[in-house]
N, C-alpha and C. Protein backbone atom coordinates (compact mmCIF):
# COMPACT_ATOMS: atom_id res chain seq x y z
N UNK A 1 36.24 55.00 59.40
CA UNK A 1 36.07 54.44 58.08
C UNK A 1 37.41 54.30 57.37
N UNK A 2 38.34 55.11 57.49
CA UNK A 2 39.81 55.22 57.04
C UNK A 2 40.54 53.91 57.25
N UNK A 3 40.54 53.94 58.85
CA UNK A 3 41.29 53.06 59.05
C UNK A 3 41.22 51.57 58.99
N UNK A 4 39.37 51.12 58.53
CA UNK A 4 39.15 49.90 58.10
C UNK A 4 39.11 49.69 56.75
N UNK A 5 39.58 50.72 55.96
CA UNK A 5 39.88 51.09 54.30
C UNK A 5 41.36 50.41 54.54
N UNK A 6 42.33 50.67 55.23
CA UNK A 6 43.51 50.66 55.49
C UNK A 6 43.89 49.18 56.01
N UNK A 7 42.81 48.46 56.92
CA UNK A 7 42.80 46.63 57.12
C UNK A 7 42.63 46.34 55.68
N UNK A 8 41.60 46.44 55.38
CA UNK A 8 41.53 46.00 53.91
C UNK A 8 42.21 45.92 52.92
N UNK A 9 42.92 46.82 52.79
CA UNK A 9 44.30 47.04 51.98
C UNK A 9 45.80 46.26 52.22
N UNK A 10 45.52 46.35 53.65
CA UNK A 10 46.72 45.59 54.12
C UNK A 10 46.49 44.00 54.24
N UNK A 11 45.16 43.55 54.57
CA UNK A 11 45.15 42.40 54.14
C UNK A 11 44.99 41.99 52.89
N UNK A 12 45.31 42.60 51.53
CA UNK A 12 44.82 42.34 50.44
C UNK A 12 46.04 41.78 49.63
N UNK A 13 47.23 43.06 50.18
CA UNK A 13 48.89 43.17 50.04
C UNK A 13 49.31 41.58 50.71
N UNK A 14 49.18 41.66 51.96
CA UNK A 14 49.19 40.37 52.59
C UNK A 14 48.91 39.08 51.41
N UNK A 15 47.37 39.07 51.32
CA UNK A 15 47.15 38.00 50.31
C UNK A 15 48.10 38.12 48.81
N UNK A 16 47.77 38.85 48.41
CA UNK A 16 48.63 38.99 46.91
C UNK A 16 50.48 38.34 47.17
N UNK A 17 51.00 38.58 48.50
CA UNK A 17 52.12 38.03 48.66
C UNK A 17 51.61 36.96 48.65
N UNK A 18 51.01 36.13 49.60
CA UNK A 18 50.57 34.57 49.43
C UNK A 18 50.75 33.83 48.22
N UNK A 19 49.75 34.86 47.45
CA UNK A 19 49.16 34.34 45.98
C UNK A 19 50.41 33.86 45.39
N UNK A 20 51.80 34.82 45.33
CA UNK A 20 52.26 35.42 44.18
C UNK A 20 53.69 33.64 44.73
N UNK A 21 53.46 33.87 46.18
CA UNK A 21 54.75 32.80 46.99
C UNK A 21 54.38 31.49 46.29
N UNK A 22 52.60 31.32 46.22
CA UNK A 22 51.77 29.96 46.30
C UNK A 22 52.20 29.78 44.38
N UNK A 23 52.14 30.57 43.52
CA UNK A 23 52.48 30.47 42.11
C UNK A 23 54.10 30.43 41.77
N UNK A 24 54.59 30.76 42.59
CA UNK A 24 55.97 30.80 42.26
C UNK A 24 56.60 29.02 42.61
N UNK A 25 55.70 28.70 43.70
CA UNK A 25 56.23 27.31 44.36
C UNK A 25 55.51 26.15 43.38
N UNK A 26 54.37 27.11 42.95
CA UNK A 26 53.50 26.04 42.02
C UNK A 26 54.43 25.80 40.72
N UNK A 27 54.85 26.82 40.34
CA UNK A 27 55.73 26.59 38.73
C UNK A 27 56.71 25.84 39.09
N UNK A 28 57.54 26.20 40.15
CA UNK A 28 58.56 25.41 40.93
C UNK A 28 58.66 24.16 40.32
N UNK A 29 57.82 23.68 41.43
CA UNK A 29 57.04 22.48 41.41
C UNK A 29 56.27 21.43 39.68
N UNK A 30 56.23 22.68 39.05
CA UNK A 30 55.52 21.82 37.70
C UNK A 30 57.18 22.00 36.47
N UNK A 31 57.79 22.44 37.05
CA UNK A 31 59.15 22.62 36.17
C UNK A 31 60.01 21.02 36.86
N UNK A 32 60.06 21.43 37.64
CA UNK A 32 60.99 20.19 38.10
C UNK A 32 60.17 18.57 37.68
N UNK A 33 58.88 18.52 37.70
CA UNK A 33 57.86 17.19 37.19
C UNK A 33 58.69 16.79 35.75
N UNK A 34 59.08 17.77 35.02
CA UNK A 34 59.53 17.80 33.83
C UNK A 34 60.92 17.35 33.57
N UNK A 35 61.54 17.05 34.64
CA UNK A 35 63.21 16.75 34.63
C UNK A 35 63.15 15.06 35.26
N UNK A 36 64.60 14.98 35.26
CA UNK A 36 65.01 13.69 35.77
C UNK A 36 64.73 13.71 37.55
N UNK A 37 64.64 14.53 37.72
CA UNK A 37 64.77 14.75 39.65
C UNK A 37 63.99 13.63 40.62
N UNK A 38 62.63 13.91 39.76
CA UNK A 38 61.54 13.11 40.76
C UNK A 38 62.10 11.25 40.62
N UNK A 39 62.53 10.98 39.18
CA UNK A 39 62.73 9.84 39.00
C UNK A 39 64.09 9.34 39.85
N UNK A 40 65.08 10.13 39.81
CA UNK A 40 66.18 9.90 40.78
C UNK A 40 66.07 10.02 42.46
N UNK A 41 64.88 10.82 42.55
CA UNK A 41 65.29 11.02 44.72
C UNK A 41 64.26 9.39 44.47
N UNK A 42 63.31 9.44 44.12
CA UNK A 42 62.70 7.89 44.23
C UNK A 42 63.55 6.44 44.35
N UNK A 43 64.55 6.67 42.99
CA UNK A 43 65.17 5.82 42.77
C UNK A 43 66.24 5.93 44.15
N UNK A 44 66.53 7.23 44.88
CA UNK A 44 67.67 7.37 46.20
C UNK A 44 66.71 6.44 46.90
N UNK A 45 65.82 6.85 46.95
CA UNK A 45 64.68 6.61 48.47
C UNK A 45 64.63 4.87 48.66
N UNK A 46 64.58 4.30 47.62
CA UNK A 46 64.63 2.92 47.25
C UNK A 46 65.58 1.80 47.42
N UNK A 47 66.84 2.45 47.01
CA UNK A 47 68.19 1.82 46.98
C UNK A 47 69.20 2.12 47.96
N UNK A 48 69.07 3.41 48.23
CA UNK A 48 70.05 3.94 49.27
C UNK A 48 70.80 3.09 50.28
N UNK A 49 69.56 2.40 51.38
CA UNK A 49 70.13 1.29 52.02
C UNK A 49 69.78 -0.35 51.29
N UNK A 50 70.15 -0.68 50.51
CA UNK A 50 69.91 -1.80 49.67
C UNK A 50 71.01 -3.02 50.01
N UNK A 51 72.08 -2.67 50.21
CA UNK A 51 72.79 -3.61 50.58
C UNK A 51 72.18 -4.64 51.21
N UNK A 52 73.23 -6.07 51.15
CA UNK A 52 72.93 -6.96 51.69
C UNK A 52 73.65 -6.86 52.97
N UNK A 53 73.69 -7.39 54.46
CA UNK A 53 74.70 -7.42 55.36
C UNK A 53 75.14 -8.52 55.80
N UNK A 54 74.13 -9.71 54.83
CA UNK A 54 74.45 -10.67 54.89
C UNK A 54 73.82 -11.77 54.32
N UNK A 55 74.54 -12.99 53.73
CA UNK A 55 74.17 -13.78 52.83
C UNK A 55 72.37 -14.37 53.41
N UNK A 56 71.48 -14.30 52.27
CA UNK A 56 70.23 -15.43 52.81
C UNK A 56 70.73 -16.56 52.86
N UNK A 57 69.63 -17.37 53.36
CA UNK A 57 69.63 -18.58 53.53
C UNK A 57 68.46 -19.11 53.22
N UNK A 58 67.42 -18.25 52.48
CA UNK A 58 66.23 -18.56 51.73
C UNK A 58 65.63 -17.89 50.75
N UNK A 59 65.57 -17.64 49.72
CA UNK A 59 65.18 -17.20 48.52
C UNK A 59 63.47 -17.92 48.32
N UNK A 60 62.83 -16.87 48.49
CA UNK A 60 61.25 -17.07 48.86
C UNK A 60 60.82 -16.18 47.37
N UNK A 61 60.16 -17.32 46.49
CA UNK A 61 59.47 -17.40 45.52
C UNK A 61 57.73 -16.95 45.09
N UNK A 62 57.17 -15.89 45.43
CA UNK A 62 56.19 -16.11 45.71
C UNK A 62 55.32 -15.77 43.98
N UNK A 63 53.88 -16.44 44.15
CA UNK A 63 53.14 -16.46 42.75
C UNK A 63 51.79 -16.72 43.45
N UNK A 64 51.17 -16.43 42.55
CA UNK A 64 49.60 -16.71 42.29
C UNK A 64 49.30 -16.57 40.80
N UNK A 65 49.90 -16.57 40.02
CA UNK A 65 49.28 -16.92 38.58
C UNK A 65 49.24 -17.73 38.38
N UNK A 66 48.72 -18.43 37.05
CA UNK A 66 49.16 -19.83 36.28
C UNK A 66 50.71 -19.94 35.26
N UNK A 67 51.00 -20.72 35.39
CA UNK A 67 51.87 -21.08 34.61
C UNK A 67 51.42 -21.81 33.25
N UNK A 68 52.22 -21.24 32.02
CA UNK A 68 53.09 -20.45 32.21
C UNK A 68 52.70 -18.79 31.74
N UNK A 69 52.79 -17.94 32.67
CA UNK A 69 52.75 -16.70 32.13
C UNK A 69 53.86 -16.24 32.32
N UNK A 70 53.97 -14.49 31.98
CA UNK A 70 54.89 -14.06 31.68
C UNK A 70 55.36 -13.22 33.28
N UNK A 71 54.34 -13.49 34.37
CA UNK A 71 55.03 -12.81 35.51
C UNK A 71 55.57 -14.07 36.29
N UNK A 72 54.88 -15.37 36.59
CA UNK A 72 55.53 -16.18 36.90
C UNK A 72 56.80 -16.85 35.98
N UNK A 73 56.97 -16.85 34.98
CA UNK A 73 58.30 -16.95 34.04
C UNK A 73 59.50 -15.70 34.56
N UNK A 74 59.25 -14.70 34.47
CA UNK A 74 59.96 -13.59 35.04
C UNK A 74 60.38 -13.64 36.40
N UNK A 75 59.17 -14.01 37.64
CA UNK A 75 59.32 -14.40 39.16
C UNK A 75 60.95 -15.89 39.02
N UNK A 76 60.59 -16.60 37.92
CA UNK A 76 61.50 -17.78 37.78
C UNK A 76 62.93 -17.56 37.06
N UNK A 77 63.02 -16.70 36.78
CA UNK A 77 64.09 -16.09 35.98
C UNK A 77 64.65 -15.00 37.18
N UNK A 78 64.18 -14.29 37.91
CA UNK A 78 64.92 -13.70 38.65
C UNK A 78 65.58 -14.44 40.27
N UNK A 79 64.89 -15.17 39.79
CA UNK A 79 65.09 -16.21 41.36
C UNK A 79 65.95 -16.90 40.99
N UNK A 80 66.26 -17.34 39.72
CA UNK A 80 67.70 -18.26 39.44
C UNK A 80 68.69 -17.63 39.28
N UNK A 81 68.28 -15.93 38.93
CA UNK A 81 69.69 -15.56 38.91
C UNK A 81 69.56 -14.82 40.63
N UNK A 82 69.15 -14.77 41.29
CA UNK A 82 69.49 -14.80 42.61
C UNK A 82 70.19 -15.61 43.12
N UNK A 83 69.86 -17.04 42.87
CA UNK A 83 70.40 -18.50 43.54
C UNK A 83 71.63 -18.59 42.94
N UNK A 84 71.93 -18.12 41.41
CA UNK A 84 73.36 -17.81 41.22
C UNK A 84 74.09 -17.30 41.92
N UNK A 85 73.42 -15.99 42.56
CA UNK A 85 74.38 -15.29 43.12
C UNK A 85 74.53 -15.41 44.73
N UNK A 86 73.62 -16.21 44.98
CA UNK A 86 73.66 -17.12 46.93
C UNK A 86 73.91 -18.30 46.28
N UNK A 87 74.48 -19.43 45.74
CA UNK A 87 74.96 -20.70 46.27
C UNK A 87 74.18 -21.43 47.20
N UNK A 88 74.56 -20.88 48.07
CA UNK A 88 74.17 -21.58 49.48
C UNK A 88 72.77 -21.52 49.80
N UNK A 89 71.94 -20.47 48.98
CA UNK A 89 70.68 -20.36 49.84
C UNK A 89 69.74 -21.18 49.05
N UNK A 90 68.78 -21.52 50.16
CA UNK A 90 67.26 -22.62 48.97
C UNK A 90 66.31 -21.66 48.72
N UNK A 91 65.59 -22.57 47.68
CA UNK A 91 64.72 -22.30 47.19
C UNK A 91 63.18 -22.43 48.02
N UNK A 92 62.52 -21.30 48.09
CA UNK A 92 60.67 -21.79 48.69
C UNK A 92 60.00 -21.21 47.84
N UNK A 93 58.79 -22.18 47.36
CA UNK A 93 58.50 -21.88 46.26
C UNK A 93 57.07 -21.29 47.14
N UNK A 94 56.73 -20.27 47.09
CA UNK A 94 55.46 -20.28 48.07
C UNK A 94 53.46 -19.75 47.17
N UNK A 95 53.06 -20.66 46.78
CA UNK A 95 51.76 -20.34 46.06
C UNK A 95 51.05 -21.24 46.24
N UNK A 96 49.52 -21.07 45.73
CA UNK A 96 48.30 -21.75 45.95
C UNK A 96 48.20 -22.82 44.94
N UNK A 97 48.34 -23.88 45.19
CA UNK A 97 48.45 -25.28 44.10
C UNK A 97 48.49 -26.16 44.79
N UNK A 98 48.14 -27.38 43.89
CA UNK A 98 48.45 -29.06 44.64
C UNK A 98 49.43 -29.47 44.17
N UNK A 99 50.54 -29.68 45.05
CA UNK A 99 51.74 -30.32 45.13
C UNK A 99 51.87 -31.62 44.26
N UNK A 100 51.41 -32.56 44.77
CA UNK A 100 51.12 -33.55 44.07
C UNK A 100 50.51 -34.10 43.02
N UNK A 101 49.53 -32.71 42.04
CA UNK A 101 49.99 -32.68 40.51
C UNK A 101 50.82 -32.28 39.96
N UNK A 102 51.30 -33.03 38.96
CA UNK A 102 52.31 -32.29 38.39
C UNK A 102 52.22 -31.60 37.13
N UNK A 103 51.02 -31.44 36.71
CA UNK A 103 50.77 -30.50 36.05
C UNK A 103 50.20 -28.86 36.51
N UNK A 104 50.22 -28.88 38.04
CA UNK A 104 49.75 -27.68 38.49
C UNK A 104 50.53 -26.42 39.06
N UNK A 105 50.39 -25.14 38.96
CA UNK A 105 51.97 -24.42 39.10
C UNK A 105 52.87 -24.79 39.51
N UNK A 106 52.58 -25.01 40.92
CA UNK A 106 54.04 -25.11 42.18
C UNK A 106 54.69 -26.15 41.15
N UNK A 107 54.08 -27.35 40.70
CA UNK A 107 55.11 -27.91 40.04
C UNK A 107 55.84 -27.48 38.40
N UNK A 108 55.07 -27.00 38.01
CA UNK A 108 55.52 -26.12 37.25
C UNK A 108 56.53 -25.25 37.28
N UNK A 109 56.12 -24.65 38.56
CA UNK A 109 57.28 -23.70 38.62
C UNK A 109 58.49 -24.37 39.23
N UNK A 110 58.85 -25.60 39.93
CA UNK A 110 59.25 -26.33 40.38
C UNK A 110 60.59 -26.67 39.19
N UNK A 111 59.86 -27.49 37.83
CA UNK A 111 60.35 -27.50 36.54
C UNK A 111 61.10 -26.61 35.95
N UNK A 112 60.72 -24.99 35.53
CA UNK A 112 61.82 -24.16 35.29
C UNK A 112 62.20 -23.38 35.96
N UNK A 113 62.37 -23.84 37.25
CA UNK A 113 63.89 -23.46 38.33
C UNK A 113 64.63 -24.77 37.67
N UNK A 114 64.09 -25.85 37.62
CA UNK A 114 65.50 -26.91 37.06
C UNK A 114 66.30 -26.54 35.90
N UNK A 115 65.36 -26.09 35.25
CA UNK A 115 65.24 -26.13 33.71
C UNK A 115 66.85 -25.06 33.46
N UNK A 116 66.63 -23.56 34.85
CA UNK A 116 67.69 -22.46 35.08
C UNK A 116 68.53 -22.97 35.37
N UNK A 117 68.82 -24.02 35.86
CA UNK A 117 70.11 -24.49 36.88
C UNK A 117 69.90 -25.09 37.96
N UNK A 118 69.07 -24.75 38.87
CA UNK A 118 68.51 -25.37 40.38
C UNK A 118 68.48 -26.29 40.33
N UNK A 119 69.24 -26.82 41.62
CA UNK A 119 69.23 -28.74 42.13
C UNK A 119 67.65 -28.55 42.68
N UNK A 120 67.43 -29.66 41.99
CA UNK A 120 66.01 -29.97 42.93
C UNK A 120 65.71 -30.47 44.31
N UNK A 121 66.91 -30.64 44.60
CA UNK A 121 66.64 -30.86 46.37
C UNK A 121 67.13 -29.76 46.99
N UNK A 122 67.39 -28.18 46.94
CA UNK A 122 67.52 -27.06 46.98
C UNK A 122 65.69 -26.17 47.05
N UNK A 123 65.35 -26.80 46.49
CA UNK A 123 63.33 -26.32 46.23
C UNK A 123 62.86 -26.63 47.37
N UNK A 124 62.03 -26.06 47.70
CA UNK A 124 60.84 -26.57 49.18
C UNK A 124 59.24 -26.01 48.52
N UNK A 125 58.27 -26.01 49.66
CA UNK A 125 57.47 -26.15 48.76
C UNK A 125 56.60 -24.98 50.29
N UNK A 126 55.75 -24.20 49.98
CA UNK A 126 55.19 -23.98 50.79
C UNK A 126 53.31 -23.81 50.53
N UNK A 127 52.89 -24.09 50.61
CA UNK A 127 51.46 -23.88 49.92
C UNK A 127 50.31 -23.54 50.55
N UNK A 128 49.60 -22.58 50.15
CA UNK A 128 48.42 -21.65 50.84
C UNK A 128 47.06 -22.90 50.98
N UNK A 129 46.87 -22.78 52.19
CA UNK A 129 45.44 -23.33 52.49
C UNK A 129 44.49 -22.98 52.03
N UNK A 130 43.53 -23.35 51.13
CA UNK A 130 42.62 -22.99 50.25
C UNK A 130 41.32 -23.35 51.61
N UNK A 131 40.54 -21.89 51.55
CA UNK A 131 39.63 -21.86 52.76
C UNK A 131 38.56 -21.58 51.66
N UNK A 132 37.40 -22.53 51.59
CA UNK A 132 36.23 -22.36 51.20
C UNK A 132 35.22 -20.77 51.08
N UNK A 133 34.36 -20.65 50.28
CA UNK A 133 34.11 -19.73 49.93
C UNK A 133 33.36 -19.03 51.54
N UNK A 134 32.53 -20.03 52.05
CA UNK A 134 30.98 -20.14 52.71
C UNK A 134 31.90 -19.79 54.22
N UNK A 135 33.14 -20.02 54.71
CA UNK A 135 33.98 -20.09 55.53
C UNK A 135 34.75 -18.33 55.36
N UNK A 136 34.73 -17.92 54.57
CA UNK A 136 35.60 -16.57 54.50
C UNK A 136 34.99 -15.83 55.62
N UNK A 137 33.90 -15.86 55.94
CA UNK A 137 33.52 -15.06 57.08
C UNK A 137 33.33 -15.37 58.30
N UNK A 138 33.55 -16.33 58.56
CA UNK A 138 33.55 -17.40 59.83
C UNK A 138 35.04 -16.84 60.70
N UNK A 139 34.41 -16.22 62.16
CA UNK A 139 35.48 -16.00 62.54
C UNK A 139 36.42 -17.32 63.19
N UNK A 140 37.75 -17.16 63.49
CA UNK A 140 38.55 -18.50 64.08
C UNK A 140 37.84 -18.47 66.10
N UNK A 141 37.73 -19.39 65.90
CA UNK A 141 38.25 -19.35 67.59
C UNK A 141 39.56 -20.08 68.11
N UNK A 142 40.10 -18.75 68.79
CA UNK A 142 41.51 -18.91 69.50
C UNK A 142 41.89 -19.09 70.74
């Protein structure tokens, strides 16, 4: 009877170290949430290898909103100052629209890339195949 008084005890000591390791790592852990840390190794994890190693040769535009909102205005504003900073590389404008209105995004968005600076024969156009509703589940045969 002693000596299973004596497991008991010793696994109890045992646990209470656990406990005491598992709260110490927990505060750890909820102190540092509170600092700059988490926001900086993210920001390492992200950028670290960021470099370029070499110039594009295509600056790929992509959208699915309407124009004009404020994420495709923003998508168009960062892409011109990209193309500022490549020269050389074109523009693909790549979203779901008909080309040949010109009231419909792609051309829209087409418009203020000019509007930034962009030669318009620098633009390309790439555009998503619009697959019917009744067809989404239709497998391909290949």
């Amino acid at each position: 009877m002693n000596k299973r008084k004596l497991k008991n005890i010793f696994f109890l000591k045992i646990l209470r170290i656990i406990l005491m390791l598992w709260g110490i790592f927990c505060l750890l852990i909820l102190t540092t949430a509170f600092t700059t840390l988490p926001y900086w190794g993210i920001h390492w994890l992200g950028t670290s290898r960021a470099e370029l190693n070499h110039t594009p040769e295509t600056i790929i535009l992509l959208g699915g909103s309407g124009m004009p909102s404020e994420s495709n205005l923003m998508r168009c504003w960062y892409t011109a100052q990209a193309s500022a900073g490549f020269s050389g590389a074109d523009i693909l404008i790549a979203m779901p629209g008909k080309i040949s209105d010109t009231l419909d995004t792609p051309q829209l968005v087409k418009k203020e890339l000019v509007l930034r600076g962009i030669k318009p024969e620098k633009i390309f156009f790439e555009t998503l195949v619009q697959i019917p509703a009744h067809r989404h589940s239709t497998p391909l045969n290949c």
